[in-house]
C-alpha atoms as a PDB file:
ATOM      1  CA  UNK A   1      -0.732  -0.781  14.631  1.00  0.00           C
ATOM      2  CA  UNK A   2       0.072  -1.743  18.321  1.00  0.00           C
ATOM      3  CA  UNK A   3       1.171   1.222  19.467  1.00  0.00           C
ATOM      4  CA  UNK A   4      -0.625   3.170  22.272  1.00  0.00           C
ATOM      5  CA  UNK A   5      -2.595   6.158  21.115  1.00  0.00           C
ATOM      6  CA  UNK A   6      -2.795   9.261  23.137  1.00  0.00           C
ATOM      7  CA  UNK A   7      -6.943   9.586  22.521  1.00  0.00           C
ATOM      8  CA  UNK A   8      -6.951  12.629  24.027  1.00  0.00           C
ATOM      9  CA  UNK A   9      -4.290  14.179  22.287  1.00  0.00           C
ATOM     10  CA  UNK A  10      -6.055  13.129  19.064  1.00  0.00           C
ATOM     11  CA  UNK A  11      -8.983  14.928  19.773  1.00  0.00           C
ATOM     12  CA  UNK A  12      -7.433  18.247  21.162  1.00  0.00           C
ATOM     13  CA  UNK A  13      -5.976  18.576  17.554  1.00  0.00           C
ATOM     14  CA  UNK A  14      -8.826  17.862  15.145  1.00  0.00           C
ATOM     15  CA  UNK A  15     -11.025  20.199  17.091  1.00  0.00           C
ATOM     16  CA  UNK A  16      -8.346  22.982  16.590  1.00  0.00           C
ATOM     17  CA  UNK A  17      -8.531  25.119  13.126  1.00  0.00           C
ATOM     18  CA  UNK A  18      -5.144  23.576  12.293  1.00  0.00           C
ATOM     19  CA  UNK A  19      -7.149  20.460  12.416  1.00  0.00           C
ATOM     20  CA  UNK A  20      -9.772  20.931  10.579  1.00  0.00           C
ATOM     21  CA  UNK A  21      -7.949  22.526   7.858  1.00  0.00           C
ATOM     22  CA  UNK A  22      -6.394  19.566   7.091  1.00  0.00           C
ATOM     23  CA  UNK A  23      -9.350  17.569   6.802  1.00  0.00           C
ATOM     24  CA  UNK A  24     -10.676  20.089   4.498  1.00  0.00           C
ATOM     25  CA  UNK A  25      -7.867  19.530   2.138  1.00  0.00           C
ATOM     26  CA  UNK A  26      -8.409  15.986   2.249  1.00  0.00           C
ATOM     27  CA  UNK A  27     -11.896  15.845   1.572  1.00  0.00           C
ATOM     28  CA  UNK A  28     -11.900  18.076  -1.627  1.00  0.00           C
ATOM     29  CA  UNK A  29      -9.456  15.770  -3.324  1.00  0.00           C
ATOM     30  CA  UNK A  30     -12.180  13.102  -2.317  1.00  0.00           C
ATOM     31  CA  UNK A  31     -15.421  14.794  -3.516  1.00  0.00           C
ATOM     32  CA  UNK A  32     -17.001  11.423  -4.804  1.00  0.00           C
ATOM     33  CA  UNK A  33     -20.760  10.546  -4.825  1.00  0.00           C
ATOM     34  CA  UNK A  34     -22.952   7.337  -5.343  1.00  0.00           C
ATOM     35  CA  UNK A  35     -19.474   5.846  -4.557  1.00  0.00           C
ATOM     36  CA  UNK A  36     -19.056   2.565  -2.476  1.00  0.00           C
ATOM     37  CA  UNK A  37     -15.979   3.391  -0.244  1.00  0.00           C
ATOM     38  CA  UNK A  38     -13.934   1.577   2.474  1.00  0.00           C
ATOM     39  CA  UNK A  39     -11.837   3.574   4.843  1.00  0.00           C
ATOM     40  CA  UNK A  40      -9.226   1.504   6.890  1.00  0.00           C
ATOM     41  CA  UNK A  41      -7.949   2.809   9.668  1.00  0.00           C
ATOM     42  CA  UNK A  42     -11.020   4.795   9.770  1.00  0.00           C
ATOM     43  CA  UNK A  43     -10.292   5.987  13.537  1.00  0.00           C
ATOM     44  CA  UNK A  44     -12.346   8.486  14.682  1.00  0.00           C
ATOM     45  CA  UNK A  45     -14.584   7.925  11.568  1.00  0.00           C
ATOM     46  CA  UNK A  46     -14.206  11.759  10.773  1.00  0.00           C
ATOM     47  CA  UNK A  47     -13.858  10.974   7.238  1.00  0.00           C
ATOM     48  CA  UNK A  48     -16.122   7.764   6.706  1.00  0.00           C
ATOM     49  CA  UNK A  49     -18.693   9.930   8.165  1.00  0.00           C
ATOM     50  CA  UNK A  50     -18.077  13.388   6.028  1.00  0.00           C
ATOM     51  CA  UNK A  51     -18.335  10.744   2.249  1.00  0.00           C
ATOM     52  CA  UNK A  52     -21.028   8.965   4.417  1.00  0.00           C
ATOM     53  CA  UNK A  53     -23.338  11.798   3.034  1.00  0.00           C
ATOM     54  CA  UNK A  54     -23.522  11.194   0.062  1.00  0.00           C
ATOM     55  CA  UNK A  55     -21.649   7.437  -0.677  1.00  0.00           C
ATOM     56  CA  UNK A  56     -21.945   4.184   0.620  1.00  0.00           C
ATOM     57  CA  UNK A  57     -18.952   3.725   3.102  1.00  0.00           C
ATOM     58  CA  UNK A  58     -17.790   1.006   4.771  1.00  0.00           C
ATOM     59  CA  UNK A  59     -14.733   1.567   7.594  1.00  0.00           C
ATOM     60  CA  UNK A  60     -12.534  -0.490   9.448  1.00  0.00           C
ATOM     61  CA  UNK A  61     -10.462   0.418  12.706  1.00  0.00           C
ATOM     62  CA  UNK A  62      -9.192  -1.494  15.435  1.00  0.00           C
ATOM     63  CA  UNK A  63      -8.802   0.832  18.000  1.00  0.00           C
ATOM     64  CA  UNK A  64     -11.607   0.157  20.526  1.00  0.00           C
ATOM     65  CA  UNK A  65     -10.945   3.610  22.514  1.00  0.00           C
ATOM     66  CA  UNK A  66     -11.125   5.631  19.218  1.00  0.00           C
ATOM     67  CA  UNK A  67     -14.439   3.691  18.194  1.00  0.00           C
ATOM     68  CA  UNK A  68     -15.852   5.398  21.381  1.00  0.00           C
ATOM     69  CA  UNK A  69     -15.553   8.952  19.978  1.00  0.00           C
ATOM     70  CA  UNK A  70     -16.140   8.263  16.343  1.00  0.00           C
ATOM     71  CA  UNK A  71     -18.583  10.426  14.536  1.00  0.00           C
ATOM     72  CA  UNK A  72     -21.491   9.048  13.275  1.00  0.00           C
ATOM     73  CA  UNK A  73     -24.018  12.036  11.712  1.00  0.00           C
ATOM     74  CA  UNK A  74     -24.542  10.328   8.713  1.00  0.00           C
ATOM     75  CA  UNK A  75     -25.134   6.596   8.471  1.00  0.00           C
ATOM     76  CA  UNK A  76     -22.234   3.998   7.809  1.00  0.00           C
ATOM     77  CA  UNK A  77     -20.922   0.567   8.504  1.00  0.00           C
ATOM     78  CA  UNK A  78     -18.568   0.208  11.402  1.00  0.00           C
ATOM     79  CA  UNK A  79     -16.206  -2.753  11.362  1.00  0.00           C
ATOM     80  CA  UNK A  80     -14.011  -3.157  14.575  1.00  0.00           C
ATOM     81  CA  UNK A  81     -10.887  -5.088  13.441  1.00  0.00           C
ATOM     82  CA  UNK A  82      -7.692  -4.864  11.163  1.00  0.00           C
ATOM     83  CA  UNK A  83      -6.477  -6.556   8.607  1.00  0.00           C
ATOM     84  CA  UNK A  84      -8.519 -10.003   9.469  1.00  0.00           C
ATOM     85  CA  UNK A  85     -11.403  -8.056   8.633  1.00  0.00           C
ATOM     86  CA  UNK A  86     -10.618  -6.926   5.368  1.00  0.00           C
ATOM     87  CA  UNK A  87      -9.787 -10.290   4.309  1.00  0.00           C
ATOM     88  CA  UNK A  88     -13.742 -11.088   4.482  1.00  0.00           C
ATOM     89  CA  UNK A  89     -14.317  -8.461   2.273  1.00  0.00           C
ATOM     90  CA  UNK A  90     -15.560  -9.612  -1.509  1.00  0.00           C
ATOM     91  CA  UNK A  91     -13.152  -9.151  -4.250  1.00  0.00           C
ATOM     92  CA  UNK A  92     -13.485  -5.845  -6.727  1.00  0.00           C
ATOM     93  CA  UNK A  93     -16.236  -4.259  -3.992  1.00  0.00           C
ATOM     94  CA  UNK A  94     -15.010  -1.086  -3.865  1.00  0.00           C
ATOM     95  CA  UNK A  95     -15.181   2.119  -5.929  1.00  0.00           C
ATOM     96  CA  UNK A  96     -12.454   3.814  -3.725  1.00  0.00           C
ATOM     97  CA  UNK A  97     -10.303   2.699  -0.548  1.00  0.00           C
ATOM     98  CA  UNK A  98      -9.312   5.082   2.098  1.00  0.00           C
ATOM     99  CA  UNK A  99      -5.758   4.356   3.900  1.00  0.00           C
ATOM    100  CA  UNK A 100      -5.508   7.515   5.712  1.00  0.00           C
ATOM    101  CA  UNK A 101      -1.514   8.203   8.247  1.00  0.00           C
ATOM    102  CA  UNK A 102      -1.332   4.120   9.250  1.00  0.00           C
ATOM    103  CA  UNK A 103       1.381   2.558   6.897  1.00  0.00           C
ATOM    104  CA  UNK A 104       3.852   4.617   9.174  1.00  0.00           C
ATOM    105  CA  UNK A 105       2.926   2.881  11.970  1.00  0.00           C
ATOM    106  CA  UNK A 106       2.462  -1.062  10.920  1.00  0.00           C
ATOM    107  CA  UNK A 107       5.200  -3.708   9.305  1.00  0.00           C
ATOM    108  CA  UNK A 108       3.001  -5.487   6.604  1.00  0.00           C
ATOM    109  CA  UNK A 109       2.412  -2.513   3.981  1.00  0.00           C
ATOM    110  CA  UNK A 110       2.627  -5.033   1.465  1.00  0.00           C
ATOM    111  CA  UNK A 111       0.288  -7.676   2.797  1.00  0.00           C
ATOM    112  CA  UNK A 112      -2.145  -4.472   3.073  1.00  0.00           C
ATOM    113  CA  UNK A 113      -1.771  -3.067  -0.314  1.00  0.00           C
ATOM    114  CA  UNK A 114      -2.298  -6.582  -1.673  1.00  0.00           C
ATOM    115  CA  UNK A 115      -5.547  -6.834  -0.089  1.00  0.00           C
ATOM    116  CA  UNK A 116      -6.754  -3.099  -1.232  1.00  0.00           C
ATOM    117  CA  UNK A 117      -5.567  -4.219  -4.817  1.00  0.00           C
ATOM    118  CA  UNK A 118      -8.042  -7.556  -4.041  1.00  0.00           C
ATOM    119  CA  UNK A 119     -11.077  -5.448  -2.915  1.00  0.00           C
ATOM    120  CA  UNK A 120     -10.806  -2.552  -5.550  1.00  0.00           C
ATOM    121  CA  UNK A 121     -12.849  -2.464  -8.532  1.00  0.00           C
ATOM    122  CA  UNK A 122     -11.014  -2.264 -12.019  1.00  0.00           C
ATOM    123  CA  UNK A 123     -11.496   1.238 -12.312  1.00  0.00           C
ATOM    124  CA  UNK A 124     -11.235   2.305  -8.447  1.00  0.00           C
ATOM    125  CA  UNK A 125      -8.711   4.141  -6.504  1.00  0.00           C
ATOM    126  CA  UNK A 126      -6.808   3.776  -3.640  1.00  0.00           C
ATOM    127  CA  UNK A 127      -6.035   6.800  -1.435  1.00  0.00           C
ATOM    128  CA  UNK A 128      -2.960   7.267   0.782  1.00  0.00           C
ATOM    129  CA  UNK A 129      -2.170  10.030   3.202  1.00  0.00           C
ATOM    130  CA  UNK A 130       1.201   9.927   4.417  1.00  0.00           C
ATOM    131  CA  UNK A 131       3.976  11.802   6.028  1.00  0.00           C
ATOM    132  CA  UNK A 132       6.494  13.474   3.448  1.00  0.00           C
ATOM    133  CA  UNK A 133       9.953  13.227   4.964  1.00  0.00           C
ATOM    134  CA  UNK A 134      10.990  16.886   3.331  1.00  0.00           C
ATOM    135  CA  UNK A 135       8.486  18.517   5.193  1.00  0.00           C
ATOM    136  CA  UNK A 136       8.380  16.728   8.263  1.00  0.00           C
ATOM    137  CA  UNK A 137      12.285  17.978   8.990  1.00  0.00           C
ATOM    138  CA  UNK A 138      11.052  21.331   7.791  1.00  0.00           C
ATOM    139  CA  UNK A 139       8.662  21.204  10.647  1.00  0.00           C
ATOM    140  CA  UNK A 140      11.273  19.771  13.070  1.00  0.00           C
ATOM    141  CA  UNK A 141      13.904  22.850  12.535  1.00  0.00           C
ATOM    142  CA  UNK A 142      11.353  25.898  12.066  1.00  0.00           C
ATOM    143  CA  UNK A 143       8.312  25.591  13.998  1.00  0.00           C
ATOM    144  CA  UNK A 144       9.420  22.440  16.561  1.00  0.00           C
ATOM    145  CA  UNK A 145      12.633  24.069  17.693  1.00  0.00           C
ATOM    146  CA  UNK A 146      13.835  20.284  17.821  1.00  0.00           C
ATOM    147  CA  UNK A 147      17.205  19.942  15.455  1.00  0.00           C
ATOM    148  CA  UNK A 148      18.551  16.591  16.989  1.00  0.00           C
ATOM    149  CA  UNK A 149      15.645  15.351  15.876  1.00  0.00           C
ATOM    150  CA  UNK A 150      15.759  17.084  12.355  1.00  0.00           C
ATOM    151  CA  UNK A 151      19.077  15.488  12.105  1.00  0.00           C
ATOM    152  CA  UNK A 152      17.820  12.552  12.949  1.00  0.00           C
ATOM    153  CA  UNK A 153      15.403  12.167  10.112  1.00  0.00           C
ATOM    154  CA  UNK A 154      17.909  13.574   7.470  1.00  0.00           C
ATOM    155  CA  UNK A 155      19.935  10.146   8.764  1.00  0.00           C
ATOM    156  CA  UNK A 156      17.351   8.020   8.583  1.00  0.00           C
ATOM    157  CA  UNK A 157      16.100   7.432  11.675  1.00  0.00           C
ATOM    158  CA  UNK A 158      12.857   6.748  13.213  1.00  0.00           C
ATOM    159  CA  UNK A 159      11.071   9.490  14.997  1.00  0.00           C
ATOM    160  CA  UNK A 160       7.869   9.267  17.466  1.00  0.00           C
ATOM    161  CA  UNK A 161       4.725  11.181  16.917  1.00  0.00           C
ATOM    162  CA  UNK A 162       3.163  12.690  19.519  1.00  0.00           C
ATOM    163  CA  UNK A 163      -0.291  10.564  19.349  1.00  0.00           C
ATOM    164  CA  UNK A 164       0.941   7.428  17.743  1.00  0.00           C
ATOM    165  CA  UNK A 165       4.240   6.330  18.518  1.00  0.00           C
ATOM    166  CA  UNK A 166       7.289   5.371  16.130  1.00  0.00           C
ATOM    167  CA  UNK A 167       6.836   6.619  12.839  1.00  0.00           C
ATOM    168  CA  UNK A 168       8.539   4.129  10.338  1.00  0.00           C
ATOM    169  CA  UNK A 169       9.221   6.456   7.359  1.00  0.00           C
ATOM    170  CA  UNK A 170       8.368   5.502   3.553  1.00  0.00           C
ATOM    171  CA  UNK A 171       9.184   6.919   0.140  1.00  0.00           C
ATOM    172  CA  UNK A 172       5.723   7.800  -1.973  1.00  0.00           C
ATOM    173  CA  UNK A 173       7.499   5.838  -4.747  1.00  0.00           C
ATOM    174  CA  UNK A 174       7.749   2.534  -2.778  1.00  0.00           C
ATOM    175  CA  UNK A 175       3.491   2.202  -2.623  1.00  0.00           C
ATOM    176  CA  UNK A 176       3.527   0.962  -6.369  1.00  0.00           C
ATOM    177  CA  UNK A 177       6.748  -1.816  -5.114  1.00  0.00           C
ATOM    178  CA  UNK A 178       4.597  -2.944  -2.031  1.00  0.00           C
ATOM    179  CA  UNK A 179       1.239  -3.448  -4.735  1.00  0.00           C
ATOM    180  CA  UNK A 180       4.073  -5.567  -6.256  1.00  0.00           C
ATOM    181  CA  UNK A 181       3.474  -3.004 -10.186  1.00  0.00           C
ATOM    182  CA  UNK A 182      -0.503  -3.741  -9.077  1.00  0.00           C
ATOM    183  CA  UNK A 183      -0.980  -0.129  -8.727  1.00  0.00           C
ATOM    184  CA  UNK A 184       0.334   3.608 -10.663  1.00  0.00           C
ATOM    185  CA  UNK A 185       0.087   6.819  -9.145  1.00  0.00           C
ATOM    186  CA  UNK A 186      -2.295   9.070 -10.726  1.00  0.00           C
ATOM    187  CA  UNK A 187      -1.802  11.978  -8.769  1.00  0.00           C
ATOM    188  CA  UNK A 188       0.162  13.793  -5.277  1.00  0.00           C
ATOM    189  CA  UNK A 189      -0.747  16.372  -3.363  1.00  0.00           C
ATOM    190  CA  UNK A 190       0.876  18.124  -0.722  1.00  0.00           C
ATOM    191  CA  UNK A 191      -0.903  18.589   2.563  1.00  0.00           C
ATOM    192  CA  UNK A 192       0.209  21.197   5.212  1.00  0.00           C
ATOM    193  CA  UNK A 193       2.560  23.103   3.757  1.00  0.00           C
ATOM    194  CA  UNK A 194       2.542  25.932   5.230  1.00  0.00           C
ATOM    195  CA  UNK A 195       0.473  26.108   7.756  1.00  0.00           C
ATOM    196  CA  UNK A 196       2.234  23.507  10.126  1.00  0.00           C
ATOM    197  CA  UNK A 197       5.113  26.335  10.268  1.00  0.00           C
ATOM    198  CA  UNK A 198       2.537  29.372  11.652  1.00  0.00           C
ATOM    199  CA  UNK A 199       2.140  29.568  15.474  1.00  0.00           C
ATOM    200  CA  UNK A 200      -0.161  28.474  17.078  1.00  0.00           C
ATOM    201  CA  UNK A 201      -2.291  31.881  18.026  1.00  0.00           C
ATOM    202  CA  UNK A 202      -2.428  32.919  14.312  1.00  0.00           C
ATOM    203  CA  UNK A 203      -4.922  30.227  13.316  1.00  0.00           C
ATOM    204  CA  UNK A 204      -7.435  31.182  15.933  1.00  0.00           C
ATOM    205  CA  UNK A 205      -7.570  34.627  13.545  1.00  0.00           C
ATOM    206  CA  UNK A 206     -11.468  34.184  12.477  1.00  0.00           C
ATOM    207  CA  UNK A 207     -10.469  34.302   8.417  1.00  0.00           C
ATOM    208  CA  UNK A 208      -7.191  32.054   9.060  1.00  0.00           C
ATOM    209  CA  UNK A 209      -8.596  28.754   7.796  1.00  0.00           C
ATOM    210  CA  UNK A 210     -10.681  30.107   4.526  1.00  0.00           C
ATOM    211  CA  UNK A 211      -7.770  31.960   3.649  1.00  0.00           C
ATOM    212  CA  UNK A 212      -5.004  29.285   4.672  1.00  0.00           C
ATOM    213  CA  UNK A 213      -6.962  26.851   2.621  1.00  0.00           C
ATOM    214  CA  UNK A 214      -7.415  29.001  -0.249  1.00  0.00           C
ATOM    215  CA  UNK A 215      -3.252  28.984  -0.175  1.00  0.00           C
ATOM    216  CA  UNK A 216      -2.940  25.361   0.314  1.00  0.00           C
ATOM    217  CA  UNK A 217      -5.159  24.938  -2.437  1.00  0.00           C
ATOM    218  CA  UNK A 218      -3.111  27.108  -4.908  1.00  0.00           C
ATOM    219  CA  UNK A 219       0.155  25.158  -4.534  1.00  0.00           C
ATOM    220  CA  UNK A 220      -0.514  21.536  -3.860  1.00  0.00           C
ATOM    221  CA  UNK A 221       0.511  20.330  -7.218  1.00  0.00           C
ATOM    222  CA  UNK A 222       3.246  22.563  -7.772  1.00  0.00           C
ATOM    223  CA  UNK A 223       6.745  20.507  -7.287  1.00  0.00           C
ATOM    224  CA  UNK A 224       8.060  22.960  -5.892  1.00  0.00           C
ATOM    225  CA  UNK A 225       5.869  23.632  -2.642  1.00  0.00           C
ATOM    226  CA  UNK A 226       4.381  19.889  -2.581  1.00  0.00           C
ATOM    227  CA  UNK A 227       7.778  18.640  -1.959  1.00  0.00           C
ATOM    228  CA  UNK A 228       7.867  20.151   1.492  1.00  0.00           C
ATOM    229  CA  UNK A 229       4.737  19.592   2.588  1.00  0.00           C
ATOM    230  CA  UNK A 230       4.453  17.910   5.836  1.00  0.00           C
ATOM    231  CA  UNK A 231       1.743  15.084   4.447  1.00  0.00           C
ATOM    232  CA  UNK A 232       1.130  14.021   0.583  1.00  0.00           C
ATOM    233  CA  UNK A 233      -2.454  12.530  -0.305  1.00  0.00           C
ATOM    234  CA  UNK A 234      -1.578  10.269  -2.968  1.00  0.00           C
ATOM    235  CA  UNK A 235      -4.065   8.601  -5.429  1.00  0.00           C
ATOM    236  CA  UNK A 236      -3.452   5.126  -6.760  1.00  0.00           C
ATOM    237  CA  UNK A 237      -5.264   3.066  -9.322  1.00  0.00           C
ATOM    238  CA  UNK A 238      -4.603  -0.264 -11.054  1.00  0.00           C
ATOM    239  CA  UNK A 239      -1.873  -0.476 -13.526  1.00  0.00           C
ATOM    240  CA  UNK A 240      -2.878   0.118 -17.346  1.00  0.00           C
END
């Protein structure tokens, strides 16, 4: 990923209850323990350090800037680098790899994946959260105001993100062509489905996020509602 980060930007958000909240959906769908775990793209190392509690967790991320901020409460290794680094790593090491919002923004998914494949175990898992296409317009045309780009997506254009830069989109059915049939998907949840259409003001409300997370909760494996949520966390594992 070679894009320039807006840091700051980054940090405004996951300190905001919108932010959290989505970390909190994340996490519960990864409540592992006694687990050895490698998070690429670990940025601010929000989530290494959260399974850092209780699992052995190893993370990876390049950014020097966001390695400056990351949070370290509970002990963990810290690996500045990209993919070069994960090519040192041992073959079926880990119980469960992290790849958390980065195939969007790099050109080698398939060089990645084939490493994660390498370094999982036979019985490990590989989580992905990405950006869900459906949503993402919803989000454009109700809460964004911003239609050109709403069109834009529906024709299959690139948009930019705010923090990150371009945003190369991907289909949740093309991670099992890039592991080249390596990996199945177990399971997909949606992420953000309803909150990323609220203003702004309403999640400061002091019961918004235990009650927006109860919600989320309640319909992130129903087709119906997962299909236009903004992010799906998908969960990988090696082909039977």
């Amino acid at each position: 990923m070679n894009q320039a980060v807006n840091i700051q930007g980054y940090l405004d958000t996951i300190d905001m209850p919108w932010g959290k909240l989505f970390y909190h959906m994340i996490w519960h769908n990864l409540n592992y323990e006694n687990k050895k775990i490698l998070d690429f793209g670990s940025g601010f190392g929000i989530t290494a350090n959260h399974l850092a509690e209780k699992n052995e967790v190893t993370a990876i991320e390049p950014n020097e800037e966001m390695l400056v901020h990351r949070r370290h409460e509970y002990d963990y290794r810290q690996v500045k680098g990209g993919i070069d680094k994960l090519r040192e790593m041992p073959d079926n090491s880990y119980d469960v790899v992290l790849c958390h919002n980065v195939l969007e923004y790099i050109k080698n998914r398939e060089e990645l994946i084939h490493e994660f494949v390498r370094v999982m175990k036979s019985d490990g898992f590989l989580s992905i959260v990405k950006h869900n296409k459906a949503g993402k317009i919803m989000q454009k045309a109700v809460f964004e105001y911003k239609i050109d780009e709403a069109i834009e997506l529906l024709r299959g254009e690139d948009v930019k993100s705010l923090n990150f830069g371009t945003i190369r989109e991907y289909d949740d059915s093309d991670l099992a062509l890039y592991s080249r049939g390596c990996l199945s998907i177990e399971k997909t949840f949606g992420v953000r489905t309803f909150f990323a259409l609220q203003r702004n003001e309403v999640k400061r409300e002091e019961d918004w996020l235990q009650k927006m997370f109860q919600l989320e909760c309640m319909v992130e494996e129903r087709p119906e509602f997962r299909d236009i949520a903004f992010f799906h966390h998908i969960i990988l594992s090696h082909t039977k």
